[in-house]
C-alpha atoms as a PDB file:
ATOM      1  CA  UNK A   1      46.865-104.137  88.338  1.00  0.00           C
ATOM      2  CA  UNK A   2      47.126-107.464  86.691  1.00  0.00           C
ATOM      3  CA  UNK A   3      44.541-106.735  84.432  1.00  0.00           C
ATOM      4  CA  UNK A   4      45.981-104.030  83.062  1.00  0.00           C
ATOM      5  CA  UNK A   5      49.389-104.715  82.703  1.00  0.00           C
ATOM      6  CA  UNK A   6      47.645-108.132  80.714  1.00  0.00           C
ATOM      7  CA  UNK A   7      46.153-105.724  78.383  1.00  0.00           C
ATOM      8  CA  UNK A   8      49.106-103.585  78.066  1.00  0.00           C
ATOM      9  CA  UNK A   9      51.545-106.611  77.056  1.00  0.00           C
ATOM     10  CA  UNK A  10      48.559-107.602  74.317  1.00  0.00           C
ATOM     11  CA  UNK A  11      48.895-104.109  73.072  1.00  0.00           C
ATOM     12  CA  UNK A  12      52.348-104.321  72.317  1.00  0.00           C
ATOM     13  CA  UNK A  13      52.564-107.267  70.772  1.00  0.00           C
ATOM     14  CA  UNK A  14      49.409-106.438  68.446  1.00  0.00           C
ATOM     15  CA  UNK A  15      51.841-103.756  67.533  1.00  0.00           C
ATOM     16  CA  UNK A  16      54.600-105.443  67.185  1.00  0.00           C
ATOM     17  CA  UNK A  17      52.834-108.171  64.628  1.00  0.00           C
ATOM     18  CA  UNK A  18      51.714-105.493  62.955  1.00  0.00           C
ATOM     19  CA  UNK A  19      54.631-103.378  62.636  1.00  0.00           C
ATOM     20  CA  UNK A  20      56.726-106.338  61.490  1.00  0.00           C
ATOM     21  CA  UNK A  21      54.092-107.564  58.559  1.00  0.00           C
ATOM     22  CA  UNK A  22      54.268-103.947  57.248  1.00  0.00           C
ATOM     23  CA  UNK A  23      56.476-103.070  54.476  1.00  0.00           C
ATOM     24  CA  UNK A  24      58.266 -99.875  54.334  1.00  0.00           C
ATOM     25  CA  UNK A  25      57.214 -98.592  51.209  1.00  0.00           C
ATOM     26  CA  UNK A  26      53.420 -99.660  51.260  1.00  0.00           C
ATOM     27  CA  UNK A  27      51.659-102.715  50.878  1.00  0.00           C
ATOM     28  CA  UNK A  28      50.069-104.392  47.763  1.00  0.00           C
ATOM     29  CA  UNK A  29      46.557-104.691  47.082  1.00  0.00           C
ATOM     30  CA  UNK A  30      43.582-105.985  45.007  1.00  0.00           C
ATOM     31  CA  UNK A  31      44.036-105.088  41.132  1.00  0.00           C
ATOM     32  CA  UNK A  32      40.696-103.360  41.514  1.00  0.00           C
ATOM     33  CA  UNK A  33      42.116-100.813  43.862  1.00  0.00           C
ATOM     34  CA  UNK A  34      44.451 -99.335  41.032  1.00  0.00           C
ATOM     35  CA  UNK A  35      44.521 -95.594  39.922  1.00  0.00           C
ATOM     36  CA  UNK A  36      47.380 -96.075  37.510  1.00  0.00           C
ATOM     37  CA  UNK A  37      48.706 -98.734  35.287  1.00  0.00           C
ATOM     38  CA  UNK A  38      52.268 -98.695  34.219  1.00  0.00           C
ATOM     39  CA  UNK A  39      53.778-101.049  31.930  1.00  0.00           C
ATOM     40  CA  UNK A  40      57.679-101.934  32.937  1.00  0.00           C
ATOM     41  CA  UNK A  41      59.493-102.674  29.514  1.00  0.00           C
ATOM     42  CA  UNK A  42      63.363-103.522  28.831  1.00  0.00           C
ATOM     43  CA  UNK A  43      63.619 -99.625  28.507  1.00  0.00           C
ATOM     44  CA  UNK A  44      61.989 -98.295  31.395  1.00  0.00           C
ATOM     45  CA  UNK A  45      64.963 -96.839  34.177  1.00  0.00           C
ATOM     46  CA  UNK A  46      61.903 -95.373  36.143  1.00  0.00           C
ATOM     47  CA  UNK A  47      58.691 -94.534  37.788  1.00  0.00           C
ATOM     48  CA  UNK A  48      57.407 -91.587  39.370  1.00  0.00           C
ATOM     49  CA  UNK A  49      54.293 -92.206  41.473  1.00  0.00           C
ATOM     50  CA  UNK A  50      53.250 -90.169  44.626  1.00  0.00           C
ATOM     51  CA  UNK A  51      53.034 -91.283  48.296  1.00  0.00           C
ATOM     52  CA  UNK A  52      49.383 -92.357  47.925  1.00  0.00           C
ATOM     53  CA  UNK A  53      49.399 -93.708  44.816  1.00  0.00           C
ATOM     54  CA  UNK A  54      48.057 -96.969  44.132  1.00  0.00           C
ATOM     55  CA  UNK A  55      49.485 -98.388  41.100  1.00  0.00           C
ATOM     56  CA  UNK A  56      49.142-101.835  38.893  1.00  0.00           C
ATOM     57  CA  UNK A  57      52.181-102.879  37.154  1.00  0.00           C
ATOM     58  CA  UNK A  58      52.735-105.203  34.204  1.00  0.00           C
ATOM     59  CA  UNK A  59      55.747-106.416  33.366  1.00  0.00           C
ATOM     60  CA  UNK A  60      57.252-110.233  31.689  1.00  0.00           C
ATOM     61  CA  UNK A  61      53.330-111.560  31.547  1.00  0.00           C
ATOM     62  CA  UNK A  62      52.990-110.767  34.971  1.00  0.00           C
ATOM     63  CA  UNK A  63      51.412-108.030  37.314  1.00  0.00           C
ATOM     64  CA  UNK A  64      50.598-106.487  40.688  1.00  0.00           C
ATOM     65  CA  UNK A  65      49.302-103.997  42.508  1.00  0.00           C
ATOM     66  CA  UNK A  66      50.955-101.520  45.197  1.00  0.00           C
ATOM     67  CA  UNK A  67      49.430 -98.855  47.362  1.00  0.00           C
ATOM     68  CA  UNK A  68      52.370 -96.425  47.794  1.00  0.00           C
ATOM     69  CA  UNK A  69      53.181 -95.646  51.311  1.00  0.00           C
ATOM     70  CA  UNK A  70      56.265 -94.385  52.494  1.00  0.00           C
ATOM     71  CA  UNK A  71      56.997 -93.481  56.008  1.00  0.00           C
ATOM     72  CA  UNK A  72      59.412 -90.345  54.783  1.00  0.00           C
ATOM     73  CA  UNK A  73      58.897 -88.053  51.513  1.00  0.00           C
ATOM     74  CA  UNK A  74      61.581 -88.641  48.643  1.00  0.00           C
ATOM     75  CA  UNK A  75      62.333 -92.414  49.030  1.00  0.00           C
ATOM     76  CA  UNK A  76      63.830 -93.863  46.254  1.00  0.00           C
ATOM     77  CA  UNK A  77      63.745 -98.020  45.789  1.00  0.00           C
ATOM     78  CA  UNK A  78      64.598-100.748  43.338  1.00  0.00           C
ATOM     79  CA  UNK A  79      61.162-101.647  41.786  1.00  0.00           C
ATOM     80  CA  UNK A  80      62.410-105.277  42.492  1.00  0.00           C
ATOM     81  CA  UNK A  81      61.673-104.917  46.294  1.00  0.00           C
ATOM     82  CA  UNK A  82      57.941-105.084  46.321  1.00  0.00           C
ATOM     83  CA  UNK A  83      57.875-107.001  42.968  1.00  0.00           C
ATOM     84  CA  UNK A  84      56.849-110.668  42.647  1.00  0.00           C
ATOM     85  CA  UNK A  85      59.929-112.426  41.883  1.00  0.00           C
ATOM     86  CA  UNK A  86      60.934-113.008  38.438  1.00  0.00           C
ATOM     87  CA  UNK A  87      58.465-109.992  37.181  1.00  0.00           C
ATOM     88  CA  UNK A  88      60.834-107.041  36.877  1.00  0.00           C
ATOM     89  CA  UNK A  89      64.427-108.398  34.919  1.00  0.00           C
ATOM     90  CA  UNK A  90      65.997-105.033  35.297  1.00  0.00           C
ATOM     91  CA  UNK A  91      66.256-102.658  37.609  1.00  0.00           C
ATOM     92  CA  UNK A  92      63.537 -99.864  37.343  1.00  0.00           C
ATOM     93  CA  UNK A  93      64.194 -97.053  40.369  1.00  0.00           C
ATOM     94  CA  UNK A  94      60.948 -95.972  41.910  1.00  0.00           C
ATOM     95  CA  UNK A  95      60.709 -92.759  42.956  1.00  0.00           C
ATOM     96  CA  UNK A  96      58.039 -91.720  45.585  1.00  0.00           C
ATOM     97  CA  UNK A  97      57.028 -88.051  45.862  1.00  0.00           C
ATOM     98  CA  UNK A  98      54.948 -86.827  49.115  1.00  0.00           C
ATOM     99  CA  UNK A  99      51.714 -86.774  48.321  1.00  0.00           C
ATOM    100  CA  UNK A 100      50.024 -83.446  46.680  1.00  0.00           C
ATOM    101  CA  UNK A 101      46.885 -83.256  49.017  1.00  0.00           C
ATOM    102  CA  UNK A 102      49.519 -82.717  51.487  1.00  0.00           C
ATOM    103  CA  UNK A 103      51.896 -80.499  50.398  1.00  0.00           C
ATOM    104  CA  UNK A 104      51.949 -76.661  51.882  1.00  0.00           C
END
C-alpha cells in the first residue's frame, strides 16, 4: 500500500513539473527543426502558421525557433510572448489555425 501510494505521489509531481515548464502555445526548438522562416519587419501586423507548425523567425538581428502547439484551435497571441526579449519591437498577432492533417 505504501508502495504504491509512493509511486502515485511521484507521478503527480512528474506531472506537475512538467505541466508547469510547458508553455501554452508550444515550445521552441533547435533552428534545424524549422519548416518555415518568416521574417518580422516594422510592417508586419501578422502571422498565420498552423497548430503544428514549426517556424524560425528573424527579426532586429535576432532569431528563434517555435514548434506551434496550442492546446485549443483559433488562439490568437502577441508574437512577443514566446519571443526572446528585445527581438520583436512591435506587436505582430499570431494567429494559430488547427492543424490540416486534422481537420474533418
Amino acid at each position: 500500500m505504501f508502495n504504491t501510494f509512493r509511486i502515485t505521489a511521484a507521478a503527480v509531481l512528474t506531472l506537475a513539473t512538467a505541466v508547469a515548464g510547458a508553455n501554452e502555445y508550444g515550445t521552441a526548438v533547435a533552428p534545424a527543426n524549422a519548416e518555415r522562416h518568416v521574417i518580422i519587419t516594422a510592417s508586419t501586423p501578422w502571422i498565420n502558421v498552423n497548430n503544428g507548425d514549426t517556424v524560425e523567425f528573424q527579426s532586429n538581428g535576432a532569431s528563434f525557433t517555435w514548434h506551434f502547439d496550442t492546446l485549443h484551435d483559433g488562439a490568437a497571441f502577441d508574437l512577443s510572448n514566446i519571443a526572446p526579449a528585445g527581438s520583436v519591437d512591435h506587436k505582430v498577432t499570431v494567429y494559430v489555425a488547427p492543424n490540416p492533417l486534422y481537420r474533418g
